[in-house]
Protein backbone atom coordinates (compact mmCIF):
# COMPACT_ATOMS: atom_id res chain seq x y z
CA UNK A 1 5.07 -37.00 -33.99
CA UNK A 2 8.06 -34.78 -33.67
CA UNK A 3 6.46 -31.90 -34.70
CA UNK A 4 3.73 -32.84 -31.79
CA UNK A 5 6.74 -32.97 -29.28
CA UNK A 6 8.24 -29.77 -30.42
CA UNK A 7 4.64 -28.28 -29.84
CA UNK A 8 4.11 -29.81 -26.32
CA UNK A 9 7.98 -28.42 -25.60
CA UNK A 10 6.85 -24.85 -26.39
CA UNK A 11 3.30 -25.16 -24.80
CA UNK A 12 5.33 -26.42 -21.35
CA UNK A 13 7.98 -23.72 -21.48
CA UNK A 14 5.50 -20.98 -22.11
CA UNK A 15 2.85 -22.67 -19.23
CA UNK A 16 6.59 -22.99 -16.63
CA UNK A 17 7.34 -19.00 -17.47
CA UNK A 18 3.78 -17.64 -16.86
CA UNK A 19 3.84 -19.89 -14.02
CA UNK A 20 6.77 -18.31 -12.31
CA UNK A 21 5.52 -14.49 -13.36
CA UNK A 22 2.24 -15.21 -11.63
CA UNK A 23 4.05 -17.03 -8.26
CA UNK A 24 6.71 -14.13 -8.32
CA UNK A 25 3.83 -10.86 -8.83
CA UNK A 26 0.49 -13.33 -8.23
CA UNK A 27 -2.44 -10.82 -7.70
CA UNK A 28 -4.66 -11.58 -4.83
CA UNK A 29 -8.19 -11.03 -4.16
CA UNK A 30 -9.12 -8.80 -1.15
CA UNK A 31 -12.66 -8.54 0.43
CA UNK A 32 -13.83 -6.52 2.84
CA UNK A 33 -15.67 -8.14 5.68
CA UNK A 34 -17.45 -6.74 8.74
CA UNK A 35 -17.53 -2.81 9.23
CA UNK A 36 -17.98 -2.05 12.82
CA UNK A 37 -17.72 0.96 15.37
CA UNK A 38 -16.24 1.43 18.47
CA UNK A 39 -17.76 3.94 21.55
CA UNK A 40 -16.28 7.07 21.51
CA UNK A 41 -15.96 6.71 25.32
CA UNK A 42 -14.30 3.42 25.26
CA UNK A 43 -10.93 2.82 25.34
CA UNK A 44 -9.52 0.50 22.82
CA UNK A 45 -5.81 -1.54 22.45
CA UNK A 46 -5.08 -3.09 19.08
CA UNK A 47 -5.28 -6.41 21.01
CA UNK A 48 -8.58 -5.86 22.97
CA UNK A 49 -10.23 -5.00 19.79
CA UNK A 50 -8.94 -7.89 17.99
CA UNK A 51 -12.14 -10.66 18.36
CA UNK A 52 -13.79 -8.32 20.41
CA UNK A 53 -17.84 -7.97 18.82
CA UNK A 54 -18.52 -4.19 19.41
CA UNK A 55 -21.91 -2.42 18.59
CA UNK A 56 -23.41 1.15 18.73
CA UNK A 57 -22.00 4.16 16.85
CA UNK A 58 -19.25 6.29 17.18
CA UNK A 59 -20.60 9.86 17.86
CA UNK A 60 -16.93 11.38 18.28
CA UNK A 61 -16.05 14.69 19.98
CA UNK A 62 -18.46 17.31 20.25
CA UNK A 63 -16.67 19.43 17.30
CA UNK A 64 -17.52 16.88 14.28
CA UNK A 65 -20.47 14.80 14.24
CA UNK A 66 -19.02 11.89 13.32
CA UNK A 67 -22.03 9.75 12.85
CA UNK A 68 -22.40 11.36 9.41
CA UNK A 69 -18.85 10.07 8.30
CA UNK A 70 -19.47 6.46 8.70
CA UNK A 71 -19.91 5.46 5.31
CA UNK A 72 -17.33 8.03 3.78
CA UNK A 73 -15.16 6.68 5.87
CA UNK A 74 -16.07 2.96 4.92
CA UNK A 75 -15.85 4.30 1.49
CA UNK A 76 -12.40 5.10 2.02
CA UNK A 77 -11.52 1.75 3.35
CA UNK A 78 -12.58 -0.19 0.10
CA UNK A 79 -11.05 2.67 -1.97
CA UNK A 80 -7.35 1.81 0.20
CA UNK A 81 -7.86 -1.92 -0.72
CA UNK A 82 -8.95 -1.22 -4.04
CA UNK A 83 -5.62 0.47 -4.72
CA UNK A 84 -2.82 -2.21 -4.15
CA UNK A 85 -1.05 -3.29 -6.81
CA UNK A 86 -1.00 -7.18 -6.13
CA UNK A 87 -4.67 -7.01 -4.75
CA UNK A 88 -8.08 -6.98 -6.57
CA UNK A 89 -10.96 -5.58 -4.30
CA UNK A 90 -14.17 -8.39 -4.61
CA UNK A 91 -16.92 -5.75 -4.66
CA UNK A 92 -19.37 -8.32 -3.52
CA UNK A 93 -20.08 -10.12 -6.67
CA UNK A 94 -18.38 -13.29 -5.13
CA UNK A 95 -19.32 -14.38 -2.14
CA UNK A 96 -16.34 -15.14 0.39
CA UNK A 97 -16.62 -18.53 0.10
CA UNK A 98 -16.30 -18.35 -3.63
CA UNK A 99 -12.56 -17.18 -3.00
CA UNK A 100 -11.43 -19.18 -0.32
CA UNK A 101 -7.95 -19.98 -1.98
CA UNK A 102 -4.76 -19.54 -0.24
CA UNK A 103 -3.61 -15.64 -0.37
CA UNK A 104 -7.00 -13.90 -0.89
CA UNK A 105 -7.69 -11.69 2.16
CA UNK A 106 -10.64 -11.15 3.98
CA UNK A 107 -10.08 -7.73 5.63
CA UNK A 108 -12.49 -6.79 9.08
CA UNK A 109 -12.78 -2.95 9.86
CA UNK A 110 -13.34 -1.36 13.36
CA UNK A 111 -13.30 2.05 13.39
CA UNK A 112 -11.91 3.09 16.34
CA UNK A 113 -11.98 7.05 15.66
CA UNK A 114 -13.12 9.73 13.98
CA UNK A 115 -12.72 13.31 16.13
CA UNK A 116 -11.59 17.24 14.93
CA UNK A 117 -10.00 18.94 17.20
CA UNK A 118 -8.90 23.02 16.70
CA UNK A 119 -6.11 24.96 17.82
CA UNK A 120 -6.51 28.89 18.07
CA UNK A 121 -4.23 31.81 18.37
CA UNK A 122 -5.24 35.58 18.94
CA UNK A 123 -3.49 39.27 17.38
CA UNK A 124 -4.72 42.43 17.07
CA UNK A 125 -5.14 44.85 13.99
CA UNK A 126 -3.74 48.16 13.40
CA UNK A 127 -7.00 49.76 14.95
CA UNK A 128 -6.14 47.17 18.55
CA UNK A 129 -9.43 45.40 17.67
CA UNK A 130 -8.66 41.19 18.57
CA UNK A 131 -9.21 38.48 15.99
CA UNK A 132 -9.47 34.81 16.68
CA UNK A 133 -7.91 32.03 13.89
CA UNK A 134 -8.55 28.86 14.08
CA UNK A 135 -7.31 25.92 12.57
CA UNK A 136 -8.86 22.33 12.90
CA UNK A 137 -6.92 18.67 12.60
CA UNK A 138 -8.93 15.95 11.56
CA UNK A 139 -8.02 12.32 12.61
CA UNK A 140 -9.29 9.21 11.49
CA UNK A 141 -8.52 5.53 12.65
CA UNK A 142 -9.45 2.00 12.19
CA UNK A 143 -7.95 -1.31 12.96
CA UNK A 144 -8.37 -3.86 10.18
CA UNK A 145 -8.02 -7.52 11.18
CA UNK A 146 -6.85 -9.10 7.79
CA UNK A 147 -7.66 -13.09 7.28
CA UNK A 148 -6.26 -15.53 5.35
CA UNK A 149 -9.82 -16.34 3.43
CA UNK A 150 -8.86 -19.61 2.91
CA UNK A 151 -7.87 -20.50 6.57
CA UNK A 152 -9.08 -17.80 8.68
CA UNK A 153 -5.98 -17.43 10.29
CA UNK A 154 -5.13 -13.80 10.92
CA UNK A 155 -2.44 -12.43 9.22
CA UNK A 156 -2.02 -8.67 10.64
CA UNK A 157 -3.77 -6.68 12.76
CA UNK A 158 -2.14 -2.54 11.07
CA UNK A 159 -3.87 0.54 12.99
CA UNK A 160 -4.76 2.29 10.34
CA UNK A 161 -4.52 6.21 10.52
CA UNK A 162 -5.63 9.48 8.49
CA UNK A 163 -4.60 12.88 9.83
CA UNK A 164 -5.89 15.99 8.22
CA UNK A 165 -5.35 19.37 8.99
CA UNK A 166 -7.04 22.90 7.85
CA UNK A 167 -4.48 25.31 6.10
CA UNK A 168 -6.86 28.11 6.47
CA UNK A 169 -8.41 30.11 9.46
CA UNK A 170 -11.94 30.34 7.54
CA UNK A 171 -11.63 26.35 7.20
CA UNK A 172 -14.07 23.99 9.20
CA UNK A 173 -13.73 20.81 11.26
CA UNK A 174 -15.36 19.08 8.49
CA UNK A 175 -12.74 19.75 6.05
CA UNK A 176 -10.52 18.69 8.20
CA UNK A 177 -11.62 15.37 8.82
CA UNK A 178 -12.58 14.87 4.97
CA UNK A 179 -9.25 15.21 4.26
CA UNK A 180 -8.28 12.95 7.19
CA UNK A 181 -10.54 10.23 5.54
CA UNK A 182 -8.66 10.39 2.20
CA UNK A 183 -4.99 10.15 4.33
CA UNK A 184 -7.01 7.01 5.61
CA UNK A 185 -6.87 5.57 2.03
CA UNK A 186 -3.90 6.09 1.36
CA UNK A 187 -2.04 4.29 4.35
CA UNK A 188 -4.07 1.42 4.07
CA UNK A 189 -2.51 0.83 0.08
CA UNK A 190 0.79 1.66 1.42
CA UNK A 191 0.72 -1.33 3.96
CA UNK A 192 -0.77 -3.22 1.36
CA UNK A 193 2.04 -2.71 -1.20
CA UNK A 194 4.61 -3.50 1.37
CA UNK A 195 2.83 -6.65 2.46
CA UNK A 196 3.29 -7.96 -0.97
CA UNK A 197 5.16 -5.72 -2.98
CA UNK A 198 6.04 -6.20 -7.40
CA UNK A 199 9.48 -7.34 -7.24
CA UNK A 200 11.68 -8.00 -10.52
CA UNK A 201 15.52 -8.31 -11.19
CA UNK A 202 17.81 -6.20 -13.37
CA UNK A 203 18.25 -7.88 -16.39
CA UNK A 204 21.22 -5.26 -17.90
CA UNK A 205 22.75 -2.07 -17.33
CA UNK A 206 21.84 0.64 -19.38
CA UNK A 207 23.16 4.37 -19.49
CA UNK A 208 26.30 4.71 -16.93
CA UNK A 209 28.66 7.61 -16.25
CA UNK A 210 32.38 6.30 -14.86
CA UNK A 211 31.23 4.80 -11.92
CA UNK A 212 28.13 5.43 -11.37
CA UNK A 213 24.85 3.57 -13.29
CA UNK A 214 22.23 6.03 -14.19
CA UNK A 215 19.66 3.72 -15.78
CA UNK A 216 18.87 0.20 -15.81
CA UNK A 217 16.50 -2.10 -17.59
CA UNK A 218 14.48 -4.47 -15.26
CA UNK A 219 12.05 -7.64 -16.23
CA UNK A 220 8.57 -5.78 -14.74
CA UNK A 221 6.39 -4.72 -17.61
CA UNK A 222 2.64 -4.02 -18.48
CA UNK A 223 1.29 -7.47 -18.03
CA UNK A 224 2.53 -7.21 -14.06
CA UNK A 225 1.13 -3.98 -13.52
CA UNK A 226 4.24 -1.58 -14.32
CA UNK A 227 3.61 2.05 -14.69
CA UNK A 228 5.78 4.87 -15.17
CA UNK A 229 6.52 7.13 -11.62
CA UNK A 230 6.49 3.48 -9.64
CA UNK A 231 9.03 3.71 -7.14
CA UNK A 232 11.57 0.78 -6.49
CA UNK A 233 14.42 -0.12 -3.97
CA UNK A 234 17.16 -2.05 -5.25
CA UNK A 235 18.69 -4.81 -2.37
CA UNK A 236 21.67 -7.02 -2.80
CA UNK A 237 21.41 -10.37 -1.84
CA UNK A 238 22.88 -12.97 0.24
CA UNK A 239 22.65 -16.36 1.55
CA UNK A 240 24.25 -17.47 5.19
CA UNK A 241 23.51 -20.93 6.57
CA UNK A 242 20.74 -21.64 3.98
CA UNK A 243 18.39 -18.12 4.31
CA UNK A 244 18.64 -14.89 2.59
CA UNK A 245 19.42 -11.85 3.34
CA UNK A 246 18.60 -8.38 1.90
CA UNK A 247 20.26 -5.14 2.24
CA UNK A 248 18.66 -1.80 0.19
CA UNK A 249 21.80 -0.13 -1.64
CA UNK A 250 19.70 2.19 -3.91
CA UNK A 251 16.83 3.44 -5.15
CA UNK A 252 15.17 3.57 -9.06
CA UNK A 253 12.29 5.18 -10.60
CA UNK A 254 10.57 4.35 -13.44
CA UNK A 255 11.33 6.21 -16.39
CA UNK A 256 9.55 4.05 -19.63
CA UNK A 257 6.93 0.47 -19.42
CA UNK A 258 8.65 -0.88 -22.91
CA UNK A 259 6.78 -4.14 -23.14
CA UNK A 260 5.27 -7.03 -21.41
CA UNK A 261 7.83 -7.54 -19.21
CA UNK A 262 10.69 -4.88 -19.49
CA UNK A 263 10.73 -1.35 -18.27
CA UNK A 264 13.69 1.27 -18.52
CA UNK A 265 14.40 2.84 -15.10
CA UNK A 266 16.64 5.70 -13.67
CA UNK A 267 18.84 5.37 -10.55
CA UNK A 268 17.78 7.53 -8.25
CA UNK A 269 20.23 6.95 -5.85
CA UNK A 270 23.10 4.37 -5.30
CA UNK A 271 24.29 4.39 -8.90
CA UNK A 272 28.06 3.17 -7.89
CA UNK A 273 26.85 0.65 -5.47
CA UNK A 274 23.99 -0.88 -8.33
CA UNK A 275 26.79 -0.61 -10.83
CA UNK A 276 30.27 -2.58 -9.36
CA UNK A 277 27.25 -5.53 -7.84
CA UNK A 278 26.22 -5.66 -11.62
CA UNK A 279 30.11 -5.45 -13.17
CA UNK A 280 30.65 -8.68 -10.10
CA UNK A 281 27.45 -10.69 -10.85
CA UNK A 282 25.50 -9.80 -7.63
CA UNK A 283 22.49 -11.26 -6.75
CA UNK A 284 20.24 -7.98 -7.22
CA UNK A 285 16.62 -8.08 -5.99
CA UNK A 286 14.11 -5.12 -6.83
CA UNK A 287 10.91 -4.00 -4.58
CA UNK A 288 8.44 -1.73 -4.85
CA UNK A 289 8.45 1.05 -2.31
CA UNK A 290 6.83 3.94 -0.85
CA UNK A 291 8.62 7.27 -2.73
């Protein structure tokens, strides 16, 4: 019997730590819902979009053809969802009702534009003959409506935009708004990871010079999705009349994943600050953030 108890002890303090890993980093599902596409002629506001059902194809200015960039740029989309770190893109296999649990996302798309435009400038040669450069920037934007898929109450409503831009005269429009599609992906993950970002606490100083704390070792690790290069701020913490209150007073990067849940990091900035909160017993919070 005691043996049985000691068992059902461990079992419960194992089941209470996961518990508070998963609440603390829980990964979400993230599905992408209706794709649509806005007039090129028609003017649109974040809010008049919003519930708005638009049809018809966006045909764009008459330097791209932007008809042929509609699934590219849907491609892109899923590819910016697919890369959060707290979100796991549903590629379809489960239908939306299958993950209606509180935090999933159900994310809309309406693609508002997709255009090229070119700038020129003109110079002669030796032999006074003229030449004509041009350059093309490629722009890319969509306004995602993002649901709670449990609920369907919205949560945000981010414009999402890609800028691209040609670095060479002998460059085309449609390079320019390729590479405007892939800036697309990449600011849709950002405002993922900031919507729900890893956090973790220091657990102990590690290397320090006089004042100043060059590394520290926080409780992130492999199992909640740690990798060295990931970016972190470090915020101090306080409570007044019941709520907290954060304030960023340095910045880490990290240096070694060491286990489960324990990476080595290097203070990248704010090494006095991070140091004299940890000699006092500060209340030290640490995000992930955009380098």
């Amino acid at each position: 019997m005691k043996h049985y108890l000691m068992t059902l002890v461990a079992v419960l303090c194992c089941t209470m730590s996961t518990s508070a890993q998963e609440g603390r980093n829980q990964v979400y599902r993230i599905t992408l819902g209706n794709v649509q596409y806005a007039h090129h002629n028609e003017k649109l506001s974040s809010g008049d979009a919003v519930g708005k059902i638009l049809t018809g194809v966006l045909t764009g200015q008459t330097s791209v053809q932007a008809t042929k960039y509609e699934e590219d740029v849907k491609a892109a989309i899923i590819k910016g969802l697919s890369g959060a770190y707290r979100f796991r893109y549903n590629d379809g296999l489960l239908q939306i009702d299958d993950i209606a649990e509180e935090g999933n996302l159900v994310a809309d798309a309406l693609i508002t534009s997709i255009q090229a435009k070119s700038s020129s400038r003109s110079w002669k040669d030796k032999d006074n003959k003229t030449h004509v450069d041009t350059w093309y920037t490629g722009v890319v934007e969509a306004i995602l409506t993002l649901k709670d898929a449990k609920t369907g109450e919205i949560i945000a409503n981010p414009t999402m935009r890609g800028q691209g831009s040609t670095n060479s005269s002998f460059s085309t429009s449609d390079q320019a708004v390729s590479d405007a599609i892939g800036k697309l992906s990449n600011s849709i993950t950002i405002w993922l990871n900031n919507y729900r970002p890893l956090q973790a606490s220091i657990i102990e100083g590690s290397a320090a010079k006089k004042d100043k704390q060059k590394e520290v070792y926080i409780d992130l690790g492999s199992s909640e999705g740690a990798f060295e290069g990931l970016h972190m701020g470090v915020y101090i913490v306080k409570t007044f009349a019941g709520r907290e209150a954060k304030s960023q007073i340095g910045k880490l990067k990290m240096e070694a994943v060491e286990g489960d849940d324990i990476s080595r990091c290097k203070v990248q900035s704010g090494g006095k600050d991070i140091k004299a909160a940890i000699d006092e017993g500060e209340k030290l919070l640490v995000i992930s953030i955009d380098k």
